[in-house]
PDB file of N, CA and C in Angstrom:
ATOM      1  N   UNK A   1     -28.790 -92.059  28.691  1.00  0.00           N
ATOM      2  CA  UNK A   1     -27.780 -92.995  29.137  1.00  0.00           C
ATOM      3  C   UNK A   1     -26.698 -93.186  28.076  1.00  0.00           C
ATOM      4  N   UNK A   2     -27.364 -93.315  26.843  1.00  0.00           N
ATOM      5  CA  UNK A   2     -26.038 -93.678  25.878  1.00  0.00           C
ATOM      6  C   UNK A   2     -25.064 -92.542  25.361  1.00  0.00           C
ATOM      7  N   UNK A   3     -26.030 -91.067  25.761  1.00  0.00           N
ATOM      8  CA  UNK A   3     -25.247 -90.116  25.680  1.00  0.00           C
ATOM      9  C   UNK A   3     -24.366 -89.822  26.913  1.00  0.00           C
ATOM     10  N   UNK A   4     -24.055 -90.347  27.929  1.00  0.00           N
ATOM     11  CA  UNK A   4     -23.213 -89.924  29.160  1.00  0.00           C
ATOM     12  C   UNK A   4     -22.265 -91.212  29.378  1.00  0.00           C
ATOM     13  N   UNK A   5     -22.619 -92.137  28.436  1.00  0.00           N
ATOM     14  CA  UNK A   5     -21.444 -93.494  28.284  1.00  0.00           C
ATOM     15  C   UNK A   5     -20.694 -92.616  26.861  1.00  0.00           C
ATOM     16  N   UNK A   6     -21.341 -92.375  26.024  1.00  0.00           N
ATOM     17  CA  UNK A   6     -20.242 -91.983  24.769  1.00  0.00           C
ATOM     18  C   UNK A   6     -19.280 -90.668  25.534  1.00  0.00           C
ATOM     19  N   UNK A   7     -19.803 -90.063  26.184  1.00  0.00           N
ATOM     20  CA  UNK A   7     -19.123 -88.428  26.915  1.00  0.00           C
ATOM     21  C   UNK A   7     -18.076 -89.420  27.728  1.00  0.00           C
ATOM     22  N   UNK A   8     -18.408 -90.126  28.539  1.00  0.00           N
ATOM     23  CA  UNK A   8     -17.696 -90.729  29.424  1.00  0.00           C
ATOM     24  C   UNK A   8     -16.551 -91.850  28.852  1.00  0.00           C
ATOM     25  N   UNK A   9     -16.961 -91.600  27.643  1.00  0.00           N
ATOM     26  CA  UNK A   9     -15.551 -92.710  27.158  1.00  0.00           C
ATOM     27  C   UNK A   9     -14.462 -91.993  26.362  1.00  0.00           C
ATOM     28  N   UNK A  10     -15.750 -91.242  25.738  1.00  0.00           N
ATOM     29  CA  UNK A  10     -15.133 -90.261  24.179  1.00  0.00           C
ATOM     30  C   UNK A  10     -14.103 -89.162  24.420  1.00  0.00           C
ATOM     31  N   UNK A  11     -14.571 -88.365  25.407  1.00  0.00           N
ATOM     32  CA  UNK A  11     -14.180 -87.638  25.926  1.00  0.00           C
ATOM     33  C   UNK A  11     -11.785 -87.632  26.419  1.00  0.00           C
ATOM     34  N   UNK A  12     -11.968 -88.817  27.421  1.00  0.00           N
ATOM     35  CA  UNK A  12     -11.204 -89.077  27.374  1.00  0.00           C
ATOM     36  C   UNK A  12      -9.844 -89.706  26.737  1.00  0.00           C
ATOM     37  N   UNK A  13     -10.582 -90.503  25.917  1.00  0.00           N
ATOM     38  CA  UNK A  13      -9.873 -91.317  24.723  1.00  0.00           C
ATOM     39  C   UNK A  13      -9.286 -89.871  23.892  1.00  0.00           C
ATOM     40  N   UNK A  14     -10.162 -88.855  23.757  1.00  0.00           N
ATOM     41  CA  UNK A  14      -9.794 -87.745  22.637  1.00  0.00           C
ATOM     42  C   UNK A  14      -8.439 -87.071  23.759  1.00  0.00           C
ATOM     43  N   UNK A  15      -8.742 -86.671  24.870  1.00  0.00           N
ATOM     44  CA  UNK A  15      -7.301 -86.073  25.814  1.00  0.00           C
ATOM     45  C   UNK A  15      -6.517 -87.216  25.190  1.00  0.00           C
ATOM     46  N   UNK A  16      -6.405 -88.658  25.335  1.00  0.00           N
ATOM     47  CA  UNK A  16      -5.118 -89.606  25.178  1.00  0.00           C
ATOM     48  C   UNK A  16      -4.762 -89.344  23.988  1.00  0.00           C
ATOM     49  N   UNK A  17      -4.953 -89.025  22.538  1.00  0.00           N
ATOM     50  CA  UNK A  17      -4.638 -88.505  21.184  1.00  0.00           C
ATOM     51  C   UNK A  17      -3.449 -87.528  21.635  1.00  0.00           C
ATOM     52  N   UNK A  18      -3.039 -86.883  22.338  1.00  0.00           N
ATOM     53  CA  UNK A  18      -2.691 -85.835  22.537  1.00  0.00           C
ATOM     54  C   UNK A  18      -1.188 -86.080  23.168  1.00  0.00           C
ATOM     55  N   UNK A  19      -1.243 -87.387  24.048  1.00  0.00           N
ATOM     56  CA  UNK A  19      -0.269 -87.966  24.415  1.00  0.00           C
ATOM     57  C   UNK A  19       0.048 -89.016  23.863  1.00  0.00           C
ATOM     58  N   UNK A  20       0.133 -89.680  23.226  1.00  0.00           N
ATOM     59  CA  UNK A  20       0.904 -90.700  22.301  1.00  0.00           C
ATOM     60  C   UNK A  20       1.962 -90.555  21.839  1.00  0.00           C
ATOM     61  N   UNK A  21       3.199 -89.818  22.476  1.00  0.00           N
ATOM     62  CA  UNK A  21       4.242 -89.533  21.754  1.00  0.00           C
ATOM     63  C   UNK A  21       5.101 -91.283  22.052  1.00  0.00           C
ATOM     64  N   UNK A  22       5.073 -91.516  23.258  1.00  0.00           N
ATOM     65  CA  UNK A  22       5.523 -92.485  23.525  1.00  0.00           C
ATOM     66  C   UNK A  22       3.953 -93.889  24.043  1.00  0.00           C
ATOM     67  N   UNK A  23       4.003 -94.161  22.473  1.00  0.00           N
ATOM     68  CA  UNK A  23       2.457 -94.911  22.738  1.00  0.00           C
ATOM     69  C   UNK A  23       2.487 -96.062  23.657  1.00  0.00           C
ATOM     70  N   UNK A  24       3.297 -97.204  23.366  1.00  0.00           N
ATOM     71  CA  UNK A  24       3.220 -98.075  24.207  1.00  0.00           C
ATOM     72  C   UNK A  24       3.080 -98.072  25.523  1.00  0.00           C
ATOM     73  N   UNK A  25       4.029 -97.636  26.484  1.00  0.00           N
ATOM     74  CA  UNK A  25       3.917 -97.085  27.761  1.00  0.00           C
ATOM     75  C   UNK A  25       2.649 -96.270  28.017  1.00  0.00           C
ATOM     76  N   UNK A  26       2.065 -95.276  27.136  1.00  0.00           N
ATOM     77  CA  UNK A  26       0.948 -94.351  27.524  1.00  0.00           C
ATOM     78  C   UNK A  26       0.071 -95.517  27.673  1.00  0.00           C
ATOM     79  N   UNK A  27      -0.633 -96.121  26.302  1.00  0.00           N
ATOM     80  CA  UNK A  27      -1.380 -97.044  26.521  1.00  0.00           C
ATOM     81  C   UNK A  27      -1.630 -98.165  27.326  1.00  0.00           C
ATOM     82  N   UNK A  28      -0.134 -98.538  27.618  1.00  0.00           N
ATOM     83  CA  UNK A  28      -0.142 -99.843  28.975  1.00  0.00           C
ATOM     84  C   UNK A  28      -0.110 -99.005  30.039  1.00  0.00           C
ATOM     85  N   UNK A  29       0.036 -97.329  30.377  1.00  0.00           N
ATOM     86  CA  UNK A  29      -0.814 -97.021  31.761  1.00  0.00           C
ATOM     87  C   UNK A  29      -2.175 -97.387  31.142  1.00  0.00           C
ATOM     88  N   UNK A  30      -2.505 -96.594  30.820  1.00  0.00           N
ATOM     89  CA  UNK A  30      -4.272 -96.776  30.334  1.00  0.00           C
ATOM     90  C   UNK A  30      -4.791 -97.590  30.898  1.00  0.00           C
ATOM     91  N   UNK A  31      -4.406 -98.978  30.081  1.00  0.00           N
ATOM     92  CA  UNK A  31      -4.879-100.342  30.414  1.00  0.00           C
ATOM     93  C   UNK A  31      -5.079-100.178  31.996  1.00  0.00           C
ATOM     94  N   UNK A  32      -3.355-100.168  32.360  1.00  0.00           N
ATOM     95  CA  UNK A  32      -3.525-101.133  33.910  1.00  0.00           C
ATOM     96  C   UNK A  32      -4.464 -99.608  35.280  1.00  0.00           C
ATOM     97  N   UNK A  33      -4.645 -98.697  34.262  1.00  0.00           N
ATOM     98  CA  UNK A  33      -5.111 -97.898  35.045  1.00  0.00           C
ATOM     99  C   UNK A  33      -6.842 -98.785  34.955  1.00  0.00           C
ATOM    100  N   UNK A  34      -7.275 -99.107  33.855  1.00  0.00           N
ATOM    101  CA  UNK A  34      -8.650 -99.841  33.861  1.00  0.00           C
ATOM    102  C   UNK A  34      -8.008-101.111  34.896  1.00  0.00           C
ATOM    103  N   UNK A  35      -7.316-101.693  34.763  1.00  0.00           N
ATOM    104  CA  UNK A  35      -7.402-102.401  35.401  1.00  0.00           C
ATOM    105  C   UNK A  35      -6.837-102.402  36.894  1.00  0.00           C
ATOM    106  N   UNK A  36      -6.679-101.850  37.643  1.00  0.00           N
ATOM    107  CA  UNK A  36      -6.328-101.105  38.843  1.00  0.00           C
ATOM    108  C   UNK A  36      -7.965-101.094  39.455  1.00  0.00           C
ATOM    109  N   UNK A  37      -9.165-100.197  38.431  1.00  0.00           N
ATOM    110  CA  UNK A  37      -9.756-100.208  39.345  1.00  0.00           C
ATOM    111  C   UNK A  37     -10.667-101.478  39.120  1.00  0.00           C
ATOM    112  N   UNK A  38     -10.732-102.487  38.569  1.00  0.00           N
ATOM    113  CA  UNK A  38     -11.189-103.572  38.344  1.00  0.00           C
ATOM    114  C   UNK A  38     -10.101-104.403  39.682  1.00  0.00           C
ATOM    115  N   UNK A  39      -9.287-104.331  39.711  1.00  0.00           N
ATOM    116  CA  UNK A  39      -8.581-105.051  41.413  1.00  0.00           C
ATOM    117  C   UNK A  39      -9.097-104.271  42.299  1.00  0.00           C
ATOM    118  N   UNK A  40      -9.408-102.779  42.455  1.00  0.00           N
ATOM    119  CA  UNK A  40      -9.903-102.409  43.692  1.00  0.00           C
ATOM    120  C   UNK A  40     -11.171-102.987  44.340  1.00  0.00           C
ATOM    121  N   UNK A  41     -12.143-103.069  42.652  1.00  0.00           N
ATOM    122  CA  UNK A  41     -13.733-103.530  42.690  1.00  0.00           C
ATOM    123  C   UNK A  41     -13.441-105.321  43.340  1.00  0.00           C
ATOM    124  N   UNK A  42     -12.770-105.768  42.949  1.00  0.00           N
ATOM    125  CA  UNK A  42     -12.715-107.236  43.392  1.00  0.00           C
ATOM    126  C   UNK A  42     -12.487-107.038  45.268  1.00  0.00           C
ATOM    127  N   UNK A  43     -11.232-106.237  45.053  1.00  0.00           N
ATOM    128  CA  UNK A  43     -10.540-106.200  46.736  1.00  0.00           C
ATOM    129  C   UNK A  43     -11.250-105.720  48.175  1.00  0.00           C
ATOM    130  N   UNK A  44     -11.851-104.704  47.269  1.00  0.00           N
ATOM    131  CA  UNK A  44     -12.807-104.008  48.174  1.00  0.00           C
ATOM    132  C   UNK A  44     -13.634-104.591  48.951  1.00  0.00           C
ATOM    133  N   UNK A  45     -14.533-105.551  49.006  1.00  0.00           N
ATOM    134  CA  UNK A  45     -15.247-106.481  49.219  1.00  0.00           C
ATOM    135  C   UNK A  45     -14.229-106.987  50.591  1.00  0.00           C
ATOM    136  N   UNK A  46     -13.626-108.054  50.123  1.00  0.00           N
ATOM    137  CA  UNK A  46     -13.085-108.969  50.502  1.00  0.00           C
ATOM    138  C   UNK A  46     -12.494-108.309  51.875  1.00  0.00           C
ATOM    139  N   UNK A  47     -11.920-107.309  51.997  1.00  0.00           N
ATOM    140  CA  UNK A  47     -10.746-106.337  52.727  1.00  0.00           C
ATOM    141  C   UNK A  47     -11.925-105.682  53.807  1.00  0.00           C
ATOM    142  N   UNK A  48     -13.485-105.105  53.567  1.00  0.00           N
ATOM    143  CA  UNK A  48     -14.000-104.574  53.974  1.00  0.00           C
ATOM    144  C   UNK A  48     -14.417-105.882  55.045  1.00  0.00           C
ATOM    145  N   UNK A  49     -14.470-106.943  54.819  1.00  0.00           N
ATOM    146  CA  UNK A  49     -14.873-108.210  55.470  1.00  0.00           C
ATOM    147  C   UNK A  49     -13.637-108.964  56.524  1.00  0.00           C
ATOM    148  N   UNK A  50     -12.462-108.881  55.919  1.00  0.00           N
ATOM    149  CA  UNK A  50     -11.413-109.100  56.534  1.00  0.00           C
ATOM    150  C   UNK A  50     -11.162-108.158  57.883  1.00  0.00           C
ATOM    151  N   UNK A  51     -11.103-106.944  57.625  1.00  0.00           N
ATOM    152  CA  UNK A  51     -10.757-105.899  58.555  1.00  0.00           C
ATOM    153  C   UNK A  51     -12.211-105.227  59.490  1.00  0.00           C
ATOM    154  N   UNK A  52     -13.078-106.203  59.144  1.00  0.00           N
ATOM    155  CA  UNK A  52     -14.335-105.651  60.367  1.00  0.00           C
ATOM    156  C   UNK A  52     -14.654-104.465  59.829  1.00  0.00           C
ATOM    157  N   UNK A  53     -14.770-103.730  59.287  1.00  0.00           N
ATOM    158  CA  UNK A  53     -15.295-102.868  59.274  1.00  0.00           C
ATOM    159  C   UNK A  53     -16.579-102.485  59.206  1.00  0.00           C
ATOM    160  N   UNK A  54     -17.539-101.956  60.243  1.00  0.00           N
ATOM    161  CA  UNK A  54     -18.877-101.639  59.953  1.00  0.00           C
ATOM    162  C   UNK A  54     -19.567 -99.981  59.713  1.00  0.00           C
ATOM    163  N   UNK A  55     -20.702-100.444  59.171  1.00  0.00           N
ATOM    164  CA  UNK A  55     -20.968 -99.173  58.574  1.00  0.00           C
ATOM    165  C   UNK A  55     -21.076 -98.711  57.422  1.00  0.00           C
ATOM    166  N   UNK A  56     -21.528 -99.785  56.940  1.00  0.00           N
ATOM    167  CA  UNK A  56     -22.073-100.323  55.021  1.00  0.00           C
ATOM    168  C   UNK A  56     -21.484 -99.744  54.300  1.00  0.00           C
ATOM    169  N   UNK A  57     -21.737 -98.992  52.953  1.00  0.00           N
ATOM    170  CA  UNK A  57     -21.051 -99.342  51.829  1.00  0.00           C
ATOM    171  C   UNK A  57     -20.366 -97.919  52.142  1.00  0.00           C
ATOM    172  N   UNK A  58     -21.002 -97.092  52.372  1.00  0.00           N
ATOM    173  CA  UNK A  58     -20.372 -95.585  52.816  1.00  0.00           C
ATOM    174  C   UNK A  58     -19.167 -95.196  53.137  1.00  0.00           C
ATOM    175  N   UNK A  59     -18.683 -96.406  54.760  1.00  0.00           N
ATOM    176  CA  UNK A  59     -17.297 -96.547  55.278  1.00  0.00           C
ATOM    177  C   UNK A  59     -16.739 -97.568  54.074  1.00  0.00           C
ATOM    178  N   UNK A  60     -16.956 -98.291  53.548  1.00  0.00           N
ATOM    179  CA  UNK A  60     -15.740 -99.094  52.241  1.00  0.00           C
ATOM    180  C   UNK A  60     -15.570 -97.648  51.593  1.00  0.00           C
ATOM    181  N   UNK A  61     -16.788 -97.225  50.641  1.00  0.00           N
ATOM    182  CA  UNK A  61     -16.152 -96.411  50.164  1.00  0.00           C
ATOM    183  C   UNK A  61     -15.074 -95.184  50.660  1.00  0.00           C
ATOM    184  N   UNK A  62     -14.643 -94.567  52.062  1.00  0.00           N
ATOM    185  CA  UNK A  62     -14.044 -94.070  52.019  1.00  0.00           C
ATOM    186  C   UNK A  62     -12.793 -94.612  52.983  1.00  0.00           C
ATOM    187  N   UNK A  63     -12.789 -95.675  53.374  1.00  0.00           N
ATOM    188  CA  UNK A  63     -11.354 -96.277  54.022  1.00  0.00           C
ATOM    189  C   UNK A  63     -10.904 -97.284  53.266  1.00  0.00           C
ATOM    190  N   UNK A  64     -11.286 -98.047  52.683  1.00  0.00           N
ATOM    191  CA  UNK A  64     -11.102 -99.135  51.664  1.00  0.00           C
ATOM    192  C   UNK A  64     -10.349 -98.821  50.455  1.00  0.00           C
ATOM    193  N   UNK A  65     -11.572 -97.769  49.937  1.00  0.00           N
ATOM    194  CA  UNK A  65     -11.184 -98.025  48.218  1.00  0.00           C
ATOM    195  C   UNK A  65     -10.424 -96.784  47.821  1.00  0.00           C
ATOM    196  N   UNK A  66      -9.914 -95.393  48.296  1.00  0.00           N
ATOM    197  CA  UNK A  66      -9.533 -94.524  48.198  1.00  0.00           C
ATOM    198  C   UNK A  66      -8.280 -95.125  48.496  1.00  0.00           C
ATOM    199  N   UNK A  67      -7.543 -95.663  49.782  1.00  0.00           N
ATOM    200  CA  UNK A  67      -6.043 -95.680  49.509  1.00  0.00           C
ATOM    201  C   UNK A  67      -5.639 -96.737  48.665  1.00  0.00           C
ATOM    202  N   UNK A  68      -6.587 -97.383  48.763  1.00  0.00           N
ATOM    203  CA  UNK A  68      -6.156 -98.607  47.696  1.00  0.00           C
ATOM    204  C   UNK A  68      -6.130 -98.570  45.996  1.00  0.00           C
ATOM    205  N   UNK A  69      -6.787 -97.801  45.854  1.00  0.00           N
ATOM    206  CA  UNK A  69      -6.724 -96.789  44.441  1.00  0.00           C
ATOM    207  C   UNK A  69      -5.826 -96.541  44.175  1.00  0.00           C
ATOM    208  N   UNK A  70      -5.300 -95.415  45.201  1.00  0.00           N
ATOM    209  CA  UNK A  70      -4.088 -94.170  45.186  1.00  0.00           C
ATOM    210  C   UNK A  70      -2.868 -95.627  45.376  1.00  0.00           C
ATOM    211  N   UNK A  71      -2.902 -96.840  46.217  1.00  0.00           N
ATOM    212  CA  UNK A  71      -1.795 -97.241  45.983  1.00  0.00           C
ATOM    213  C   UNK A  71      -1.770 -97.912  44.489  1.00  0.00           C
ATOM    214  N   UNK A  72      -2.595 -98.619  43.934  1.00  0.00           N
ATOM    215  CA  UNK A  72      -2.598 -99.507  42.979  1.00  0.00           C
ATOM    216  C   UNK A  72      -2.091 -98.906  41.694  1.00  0.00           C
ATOM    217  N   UNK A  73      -2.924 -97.201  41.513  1.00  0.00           N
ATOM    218  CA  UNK A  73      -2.731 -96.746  39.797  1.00  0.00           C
ATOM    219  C   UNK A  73      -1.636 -96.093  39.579  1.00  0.00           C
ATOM    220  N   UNK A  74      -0.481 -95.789  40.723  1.00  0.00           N
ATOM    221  CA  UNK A  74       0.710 -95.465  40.408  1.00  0.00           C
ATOM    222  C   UNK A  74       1.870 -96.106  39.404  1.00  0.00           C
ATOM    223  N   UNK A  75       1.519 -97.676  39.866  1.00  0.00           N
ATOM    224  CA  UNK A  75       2.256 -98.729  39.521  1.00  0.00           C
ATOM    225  C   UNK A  75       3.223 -98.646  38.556  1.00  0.00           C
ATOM    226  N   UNK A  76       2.735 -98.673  37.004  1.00  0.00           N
ATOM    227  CA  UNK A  76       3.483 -98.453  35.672  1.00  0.00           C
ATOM    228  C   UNK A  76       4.295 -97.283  35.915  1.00  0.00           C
ATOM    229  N   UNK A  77       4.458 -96.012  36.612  1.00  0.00           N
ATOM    230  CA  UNK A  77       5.094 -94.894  36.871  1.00  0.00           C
ATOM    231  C   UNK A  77       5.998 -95.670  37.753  1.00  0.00           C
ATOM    232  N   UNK A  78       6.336 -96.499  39.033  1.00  0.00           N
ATOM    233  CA  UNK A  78       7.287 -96.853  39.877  1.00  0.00           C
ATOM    234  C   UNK A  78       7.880 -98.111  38.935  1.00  0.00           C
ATOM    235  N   UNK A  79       7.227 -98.713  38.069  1.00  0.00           N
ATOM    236  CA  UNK A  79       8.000 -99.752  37.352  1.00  0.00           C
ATOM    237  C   UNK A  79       8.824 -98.803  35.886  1.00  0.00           C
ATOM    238  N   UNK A  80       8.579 -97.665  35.984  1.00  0.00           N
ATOM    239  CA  UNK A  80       9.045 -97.519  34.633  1.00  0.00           C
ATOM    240  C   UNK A  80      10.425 -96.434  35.635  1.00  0.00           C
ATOM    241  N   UNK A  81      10.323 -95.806  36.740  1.00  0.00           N
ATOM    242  CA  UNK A  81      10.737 -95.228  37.132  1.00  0.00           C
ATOM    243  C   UNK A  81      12.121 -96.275  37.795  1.00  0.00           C
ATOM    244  N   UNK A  82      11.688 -97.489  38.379  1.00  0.00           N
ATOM    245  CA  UNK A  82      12.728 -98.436  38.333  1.00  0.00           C
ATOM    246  C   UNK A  82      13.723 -99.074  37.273  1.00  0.00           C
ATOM    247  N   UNK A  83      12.991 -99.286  36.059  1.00  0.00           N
ATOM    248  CA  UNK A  83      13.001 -99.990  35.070  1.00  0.00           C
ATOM    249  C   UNK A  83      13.355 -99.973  33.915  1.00  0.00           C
ATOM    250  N   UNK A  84      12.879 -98.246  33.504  1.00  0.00           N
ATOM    251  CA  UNK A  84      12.675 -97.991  32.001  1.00  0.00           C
ATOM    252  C   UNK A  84      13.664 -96.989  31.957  1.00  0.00           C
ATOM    253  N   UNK A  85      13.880 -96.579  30.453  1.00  0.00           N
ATOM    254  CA  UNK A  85      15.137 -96.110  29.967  1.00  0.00           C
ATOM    255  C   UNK A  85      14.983 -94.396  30.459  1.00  0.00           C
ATOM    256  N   UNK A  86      15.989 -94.023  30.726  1.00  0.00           N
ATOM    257  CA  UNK A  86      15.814 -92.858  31.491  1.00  0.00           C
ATOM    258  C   UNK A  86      15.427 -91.243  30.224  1.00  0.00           C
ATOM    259  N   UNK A  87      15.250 -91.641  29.378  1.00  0.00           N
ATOM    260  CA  UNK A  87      14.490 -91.120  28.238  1.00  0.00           C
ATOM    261  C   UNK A  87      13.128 -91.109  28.924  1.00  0.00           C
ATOM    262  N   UNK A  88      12.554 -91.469  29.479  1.00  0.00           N
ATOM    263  CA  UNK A  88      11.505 -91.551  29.741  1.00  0.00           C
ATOM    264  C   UNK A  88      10.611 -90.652  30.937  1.00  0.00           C
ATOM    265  N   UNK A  89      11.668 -90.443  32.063  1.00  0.00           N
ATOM    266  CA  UNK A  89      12.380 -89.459  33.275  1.00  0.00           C
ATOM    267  C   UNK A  89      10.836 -88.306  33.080  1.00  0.00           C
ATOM    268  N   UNK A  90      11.061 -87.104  31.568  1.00  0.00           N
ATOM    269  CA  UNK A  90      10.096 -86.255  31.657  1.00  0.00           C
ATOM    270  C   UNK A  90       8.932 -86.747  31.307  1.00  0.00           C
ATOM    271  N   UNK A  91       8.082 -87.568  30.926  1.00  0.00           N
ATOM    272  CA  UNK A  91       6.632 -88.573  30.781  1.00  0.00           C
ATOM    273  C   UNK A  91       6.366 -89.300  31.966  1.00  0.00           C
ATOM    274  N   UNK A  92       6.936 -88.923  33.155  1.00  0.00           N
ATOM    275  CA  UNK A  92       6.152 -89.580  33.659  1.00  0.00           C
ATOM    276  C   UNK A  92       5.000 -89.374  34.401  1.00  0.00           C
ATOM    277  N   UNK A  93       5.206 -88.106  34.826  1.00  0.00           N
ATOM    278  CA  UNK A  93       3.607 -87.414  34.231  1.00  0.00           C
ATOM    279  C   UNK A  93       2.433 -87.707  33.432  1.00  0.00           C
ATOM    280  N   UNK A  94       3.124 -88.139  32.447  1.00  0.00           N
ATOM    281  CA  UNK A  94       1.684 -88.591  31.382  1.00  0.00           C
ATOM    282  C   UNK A  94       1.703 -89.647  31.467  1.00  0.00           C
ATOM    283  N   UNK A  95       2.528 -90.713  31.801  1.00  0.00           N
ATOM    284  CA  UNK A  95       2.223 -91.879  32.119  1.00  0.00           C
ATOM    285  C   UNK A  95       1.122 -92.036  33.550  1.00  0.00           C
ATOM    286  N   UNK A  96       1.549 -91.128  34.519  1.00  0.00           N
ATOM    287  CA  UNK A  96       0.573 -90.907  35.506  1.00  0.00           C
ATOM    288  C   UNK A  96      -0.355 -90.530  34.782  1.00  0.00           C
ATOM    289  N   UNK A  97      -0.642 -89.674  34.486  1.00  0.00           N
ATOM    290  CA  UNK A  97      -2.010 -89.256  34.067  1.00  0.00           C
ATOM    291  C   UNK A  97      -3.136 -89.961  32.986  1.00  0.00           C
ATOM    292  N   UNK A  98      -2.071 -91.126  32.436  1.00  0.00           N
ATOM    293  CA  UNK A  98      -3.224 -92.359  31.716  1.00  0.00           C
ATOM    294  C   UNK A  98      -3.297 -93.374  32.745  1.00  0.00           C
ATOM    295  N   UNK A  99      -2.353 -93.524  33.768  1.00  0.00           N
ATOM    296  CA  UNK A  99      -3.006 -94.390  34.630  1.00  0.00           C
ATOM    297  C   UNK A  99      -4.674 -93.736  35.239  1.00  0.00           C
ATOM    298  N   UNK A 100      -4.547 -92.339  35.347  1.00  0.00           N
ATOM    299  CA  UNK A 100      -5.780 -92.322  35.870  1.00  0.00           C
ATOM    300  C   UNK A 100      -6.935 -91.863  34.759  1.00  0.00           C
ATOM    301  N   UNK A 101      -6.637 -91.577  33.563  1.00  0.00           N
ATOM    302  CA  UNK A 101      -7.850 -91.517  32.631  1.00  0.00           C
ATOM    303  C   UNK A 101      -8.462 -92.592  32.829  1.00  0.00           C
ATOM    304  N   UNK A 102      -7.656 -93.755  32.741  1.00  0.00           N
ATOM    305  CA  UNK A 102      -7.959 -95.167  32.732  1.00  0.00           C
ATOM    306  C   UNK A 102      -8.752 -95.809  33.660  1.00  0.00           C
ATOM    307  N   UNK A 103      -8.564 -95.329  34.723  1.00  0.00           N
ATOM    308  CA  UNK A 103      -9.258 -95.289  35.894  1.00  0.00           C
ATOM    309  C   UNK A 103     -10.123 -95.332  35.752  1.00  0.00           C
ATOM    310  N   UNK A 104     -10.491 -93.327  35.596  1.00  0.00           N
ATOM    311  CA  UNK A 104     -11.888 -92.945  36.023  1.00  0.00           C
ATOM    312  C   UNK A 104     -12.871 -93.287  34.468  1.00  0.00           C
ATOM    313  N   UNK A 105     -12.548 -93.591  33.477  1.00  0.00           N
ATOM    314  CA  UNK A 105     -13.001 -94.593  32.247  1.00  0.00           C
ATOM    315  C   UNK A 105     -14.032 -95.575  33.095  1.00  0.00           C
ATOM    316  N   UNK A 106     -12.908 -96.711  33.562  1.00  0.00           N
ATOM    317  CA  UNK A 106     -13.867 -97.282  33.796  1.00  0.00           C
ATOM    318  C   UNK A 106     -14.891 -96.893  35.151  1.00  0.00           C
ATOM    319  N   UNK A 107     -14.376 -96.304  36.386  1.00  0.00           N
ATOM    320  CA  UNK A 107     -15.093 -95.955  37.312  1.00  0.00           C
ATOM    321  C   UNK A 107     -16.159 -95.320  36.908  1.00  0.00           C
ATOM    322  N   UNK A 108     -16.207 -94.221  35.798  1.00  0.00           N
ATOM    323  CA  UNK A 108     -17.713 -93.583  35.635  1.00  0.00           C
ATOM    324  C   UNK A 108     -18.357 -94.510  34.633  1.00  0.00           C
ATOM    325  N   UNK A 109     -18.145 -95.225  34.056  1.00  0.00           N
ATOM    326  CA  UNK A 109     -19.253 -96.395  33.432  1.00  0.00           C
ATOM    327  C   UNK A 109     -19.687 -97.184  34.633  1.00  0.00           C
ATOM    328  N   UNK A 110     -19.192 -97.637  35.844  1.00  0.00           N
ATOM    329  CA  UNK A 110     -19.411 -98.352  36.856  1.00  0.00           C
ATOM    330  C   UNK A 110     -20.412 -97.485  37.681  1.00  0.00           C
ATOM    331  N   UNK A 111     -20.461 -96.141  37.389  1.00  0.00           N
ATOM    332  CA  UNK A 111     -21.233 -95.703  38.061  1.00  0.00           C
ATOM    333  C   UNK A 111     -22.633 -95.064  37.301  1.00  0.00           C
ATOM    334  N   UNK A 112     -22.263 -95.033  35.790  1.00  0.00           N
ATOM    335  CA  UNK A 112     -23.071 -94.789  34.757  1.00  0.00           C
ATOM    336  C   UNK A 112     -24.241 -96.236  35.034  1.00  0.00           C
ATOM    337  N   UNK A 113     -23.571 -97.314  35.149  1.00  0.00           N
ATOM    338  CA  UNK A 113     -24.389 -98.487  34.687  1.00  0.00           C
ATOM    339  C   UNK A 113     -25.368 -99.047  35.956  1.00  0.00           C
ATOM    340  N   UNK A 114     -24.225 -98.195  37.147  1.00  0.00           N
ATOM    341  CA  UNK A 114     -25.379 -98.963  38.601  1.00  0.00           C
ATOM    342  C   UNK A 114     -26.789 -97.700  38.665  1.00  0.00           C
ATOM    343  N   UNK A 115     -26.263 -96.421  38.130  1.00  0.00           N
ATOM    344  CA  UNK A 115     -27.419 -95.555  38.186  1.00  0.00           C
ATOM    345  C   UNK A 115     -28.340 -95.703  37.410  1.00  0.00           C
ATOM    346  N   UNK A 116     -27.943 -96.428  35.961  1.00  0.00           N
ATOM    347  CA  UNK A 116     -29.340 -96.587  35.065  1.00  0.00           C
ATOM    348  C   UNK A 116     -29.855 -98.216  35.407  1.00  0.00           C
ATOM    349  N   UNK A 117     -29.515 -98.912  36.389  1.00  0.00           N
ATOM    350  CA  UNK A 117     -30.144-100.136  36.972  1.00  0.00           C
ATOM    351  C   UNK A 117     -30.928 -99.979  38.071  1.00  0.00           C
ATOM    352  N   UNK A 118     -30.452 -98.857  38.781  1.00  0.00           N
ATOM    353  CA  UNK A 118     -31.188 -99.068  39.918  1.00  0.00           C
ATOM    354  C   UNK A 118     -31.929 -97.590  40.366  1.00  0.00           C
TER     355      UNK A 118
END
């Protein structure tokens, strides 16, 4: 277990070394990419209950939390793409792409931690 949490963290953190040219922005995807799927984990629930949906955790997981993902971890890319100095135009790519390191960071500890519980 503690070897597939260090792979699962280490791993990625070492790809982000690589992109830091423009740190701030890389790192605040990062973040809100962890935190993207920490709003999905809250929303999911709630949305699967709101909208009827039956057919246990199986159907959330694939009508629920997949578009709501894909809408949420874009975010910092449409605010910087609105927002930010147009220096910025060719990164946004890598700004995408720490939104989703960030992501799946925390998603595979979420799935690291329910498999060694249960």
């Amino acid at each position: 277990m503690v070897e597939a949490v260090f792979i699962g963290t280490f791993v990625p953190m070492i790809l982000m070394l690589g992109l830091l040219r423009h740190s701030r922005a890389v790192i605040g995807s990062f973040c809100w990419g962890m935190a993207a799927f920490f709003l999905v984990y809250l929303l999911s629930g709630p949305l699967y209950r709101l909208l009827g949906i039956t057919g246990g955790l199986d159907t959330t997981a694939v009508f629920i939390g997949p578009p709501l993902e894909e809408l949420l971890k874009p975010f910092p890319v449409f605010v910087m793409a609105m927002f930010g100095p147009r220096s910025f135009v060719p990164f946004f790519y890598i700004l995408g792409l720490a939104c989703g390191i960030g992501f799946a960071v925390e998603e595979n500890l979420i799935y690291l931690i329910q498999f060694d519980s249960g």
